[in-house]
N, C-alpha and C. Protein backbone atom coordinates (compact mmCIF):
# COMPACT_ATOMS: atom_id res chain seq x y z
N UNK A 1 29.43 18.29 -2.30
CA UNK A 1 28.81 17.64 -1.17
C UNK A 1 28.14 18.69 -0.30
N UNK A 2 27.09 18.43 0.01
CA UNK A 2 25.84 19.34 0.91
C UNK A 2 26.74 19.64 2.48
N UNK A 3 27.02 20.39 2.91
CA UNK A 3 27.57 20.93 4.16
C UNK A 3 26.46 21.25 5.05
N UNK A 4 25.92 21.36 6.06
CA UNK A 4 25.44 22.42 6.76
C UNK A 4 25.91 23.55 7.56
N UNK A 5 25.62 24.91 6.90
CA UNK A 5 26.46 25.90 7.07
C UNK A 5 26.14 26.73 8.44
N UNK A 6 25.19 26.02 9.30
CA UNK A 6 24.81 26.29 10.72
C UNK A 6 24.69 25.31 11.71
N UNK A 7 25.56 24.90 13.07
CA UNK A 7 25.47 23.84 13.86
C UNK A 7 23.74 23.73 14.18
N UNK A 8 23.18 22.66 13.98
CA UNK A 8 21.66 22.02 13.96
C UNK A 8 21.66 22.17 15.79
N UNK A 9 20.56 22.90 16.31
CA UNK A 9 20.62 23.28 17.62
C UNK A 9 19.98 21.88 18.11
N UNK A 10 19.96 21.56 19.78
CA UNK A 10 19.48 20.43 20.54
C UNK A 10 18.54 19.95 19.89
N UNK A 11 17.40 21.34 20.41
CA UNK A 11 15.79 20.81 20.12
C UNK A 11 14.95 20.76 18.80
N UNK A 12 16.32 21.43 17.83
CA UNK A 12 15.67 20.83 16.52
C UNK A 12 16.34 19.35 16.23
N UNK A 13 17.40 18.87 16.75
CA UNK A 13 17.87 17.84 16.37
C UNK A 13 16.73 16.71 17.32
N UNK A 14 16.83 16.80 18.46
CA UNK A 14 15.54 15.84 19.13
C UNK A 14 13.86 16.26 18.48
N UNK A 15 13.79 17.14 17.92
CA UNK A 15 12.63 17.09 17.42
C UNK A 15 12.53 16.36 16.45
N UNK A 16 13.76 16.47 15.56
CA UNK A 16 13.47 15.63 14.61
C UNK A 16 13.53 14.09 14.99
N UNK A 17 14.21 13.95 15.98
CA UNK A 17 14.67 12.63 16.16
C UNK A 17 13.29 11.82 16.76
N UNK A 18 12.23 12.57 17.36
CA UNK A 18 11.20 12.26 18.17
C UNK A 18 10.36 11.23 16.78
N UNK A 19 10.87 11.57 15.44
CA UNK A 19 9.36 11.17 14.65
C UNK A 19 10.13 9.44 14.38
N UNK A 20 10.90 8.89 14.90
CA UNK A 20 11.81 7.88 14.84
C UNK A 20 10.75 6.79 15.80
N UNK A 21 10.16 6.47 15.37
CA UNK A 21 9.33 5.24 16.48
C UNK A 21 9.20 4.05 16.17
N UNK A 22 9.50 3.03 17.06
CA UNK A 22 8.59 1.52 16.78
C UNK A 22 7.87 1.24 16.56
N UNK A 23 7.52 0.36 15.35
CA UNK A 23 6.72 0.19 14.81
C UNK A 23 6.23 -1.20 15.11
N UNK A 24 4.75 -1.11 15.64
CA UNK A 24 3.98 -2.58 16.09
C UNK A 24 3.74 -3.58 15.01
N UNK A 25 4.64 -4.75 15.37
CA UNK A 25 4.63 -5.86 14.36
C UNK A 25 3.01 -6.17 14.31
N UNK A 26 2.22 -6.16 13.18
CA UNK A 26 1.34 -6.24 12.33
C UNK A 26 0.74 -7.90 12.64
N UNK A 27 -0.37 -8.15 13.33
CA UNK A 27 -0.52 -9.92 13.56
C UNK A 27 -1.87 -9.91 13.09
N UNK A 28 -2.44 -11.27 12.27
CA UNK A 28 -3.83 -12.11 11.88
C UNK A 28 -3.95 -12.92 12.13
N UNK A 29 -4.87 -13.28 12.33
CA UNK A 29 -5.03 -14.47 12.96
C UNK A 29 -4.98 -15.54 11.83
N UNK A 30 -4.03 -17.20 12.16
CA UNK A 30 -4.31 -17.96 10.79
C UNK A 30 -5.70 -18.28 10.55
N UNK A 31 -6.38 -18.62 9.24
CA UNK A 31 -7.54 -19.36 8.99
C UNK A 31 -7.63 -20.51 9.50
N UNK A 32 -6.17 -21.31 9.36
CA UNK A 32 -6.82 -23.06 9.93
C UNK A 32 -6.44 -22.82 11.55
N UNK A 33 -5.50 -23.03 11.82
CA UNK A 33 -5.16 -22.60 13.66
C UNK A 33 -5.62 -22.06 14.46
N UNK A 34 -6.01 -20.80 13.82
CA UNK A 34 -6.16 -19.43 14.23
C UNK A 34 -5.31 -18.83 15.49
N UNK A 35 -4.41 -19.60 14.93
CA UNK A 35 -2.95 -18.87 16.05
C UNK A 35 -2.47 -17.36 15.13
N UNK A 36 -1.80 -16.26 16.17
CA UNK A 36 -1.61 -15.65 15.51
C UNK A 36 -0.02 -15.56 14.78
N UNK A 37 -0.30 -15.19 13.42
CA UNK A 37 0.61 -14.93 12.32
C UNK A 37 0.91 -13.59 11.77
N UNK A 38 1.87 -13.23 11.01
CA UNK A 38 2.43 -12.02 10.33
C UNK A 38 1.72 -12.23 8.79
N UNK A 39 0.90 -11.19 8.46
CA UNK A 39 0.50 -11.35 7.07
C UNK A 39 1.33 -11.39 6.22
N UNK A 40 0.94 -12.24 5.33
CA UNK A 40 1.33 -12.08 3.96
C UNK A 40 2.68 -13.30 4.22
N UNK A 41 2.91 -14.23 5.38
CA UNK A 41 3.92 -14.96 5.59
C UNK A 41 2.95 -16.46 5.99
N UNK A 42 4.28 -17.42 5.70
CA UNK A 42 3.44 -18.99 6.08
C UNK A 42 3.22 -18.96 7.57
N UNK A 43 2.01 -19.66 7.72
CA UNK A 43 2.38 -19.69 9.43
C UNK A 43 2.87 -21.04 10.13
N UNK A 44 3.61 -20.04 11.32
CA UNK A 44 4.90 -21.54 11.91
C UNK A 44 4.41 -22.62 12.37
N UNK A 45 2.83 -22.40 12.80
CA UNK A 45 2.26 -23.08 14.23
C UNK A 45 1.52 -24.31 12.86
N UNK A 46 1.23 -23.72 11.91
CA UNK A 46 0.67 -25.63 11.23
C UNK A 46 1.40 -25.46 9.79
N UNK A 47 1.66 -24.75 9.39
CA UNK A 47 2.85 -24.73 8.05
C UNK A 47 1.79 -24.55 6.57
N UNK A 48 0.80 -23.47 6.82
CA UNK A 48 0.10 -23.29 5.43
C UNK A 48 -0.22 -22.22 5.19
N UNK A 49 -0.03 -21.61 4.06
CA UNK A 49 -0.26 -20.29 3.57
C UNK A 49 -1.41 -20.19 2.44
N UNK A 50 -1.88 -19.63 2.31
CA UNK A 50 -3.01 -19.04 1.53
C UNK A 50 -4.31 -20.36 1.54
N UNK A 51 -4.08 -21.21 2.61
CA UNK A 51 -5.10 -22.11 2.65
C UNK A 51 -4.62 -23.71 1.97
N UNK A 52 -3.39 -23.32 1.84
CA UNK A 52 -2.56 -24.55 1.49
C UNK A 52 -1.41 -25.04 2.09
N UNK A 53 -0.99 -25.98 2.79
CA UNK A 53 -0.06 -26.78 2.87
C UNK A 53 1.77 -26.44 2.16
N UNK A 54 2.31 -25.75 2.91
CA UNK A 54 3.64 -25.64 2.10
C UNK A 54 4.39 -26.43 2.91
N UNK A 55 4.60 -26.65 4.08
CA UNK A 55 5.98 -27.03 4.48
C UNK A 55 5.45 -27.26 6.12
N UNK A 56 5.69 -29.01 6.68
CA UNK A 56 5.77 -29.51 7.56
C UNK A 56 6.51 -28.99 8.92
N UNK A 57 5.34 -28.40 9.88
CA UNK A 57 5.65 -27.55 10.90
C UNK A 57 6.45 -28.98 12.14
N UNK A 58 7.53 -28.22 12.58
CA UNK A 58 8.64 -29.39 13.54
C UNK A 58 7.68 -29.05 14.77
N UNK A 59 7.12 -30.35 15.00
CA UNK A 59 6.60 -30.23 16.18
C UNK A 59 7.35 -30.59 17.71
């Protein structure tokens, strides 16, 4: 098992820790609604994906 054979000092440990960021959820607009949606997912606001009808949005 890998040890580290020197205590990892502050500012290399927060340096590394700095590259750790949130990442901005990704939005398109739908084709029929044009509310916005997460690609590549059905959208909630009328219930159709790729220009088709999957599944009856609860209004």
């Amino acid at each position: 098992m890998a040890v580290p054979k020197r205590k990892m000092s502050r500012a290399n440990t927060r340096a590394r820790r700095a590259q750790w960021k949130a990442v901005k959820v990704a939005l398109v607009s739908c084709p029929q609604c044009r509310s916005p949606k997460r690609p590549h997912v059905a959208c909630s606001n009328c219930g159709t994906y790729n220009r088709r009808q999957v599944f009856e949005p609860s209004a």
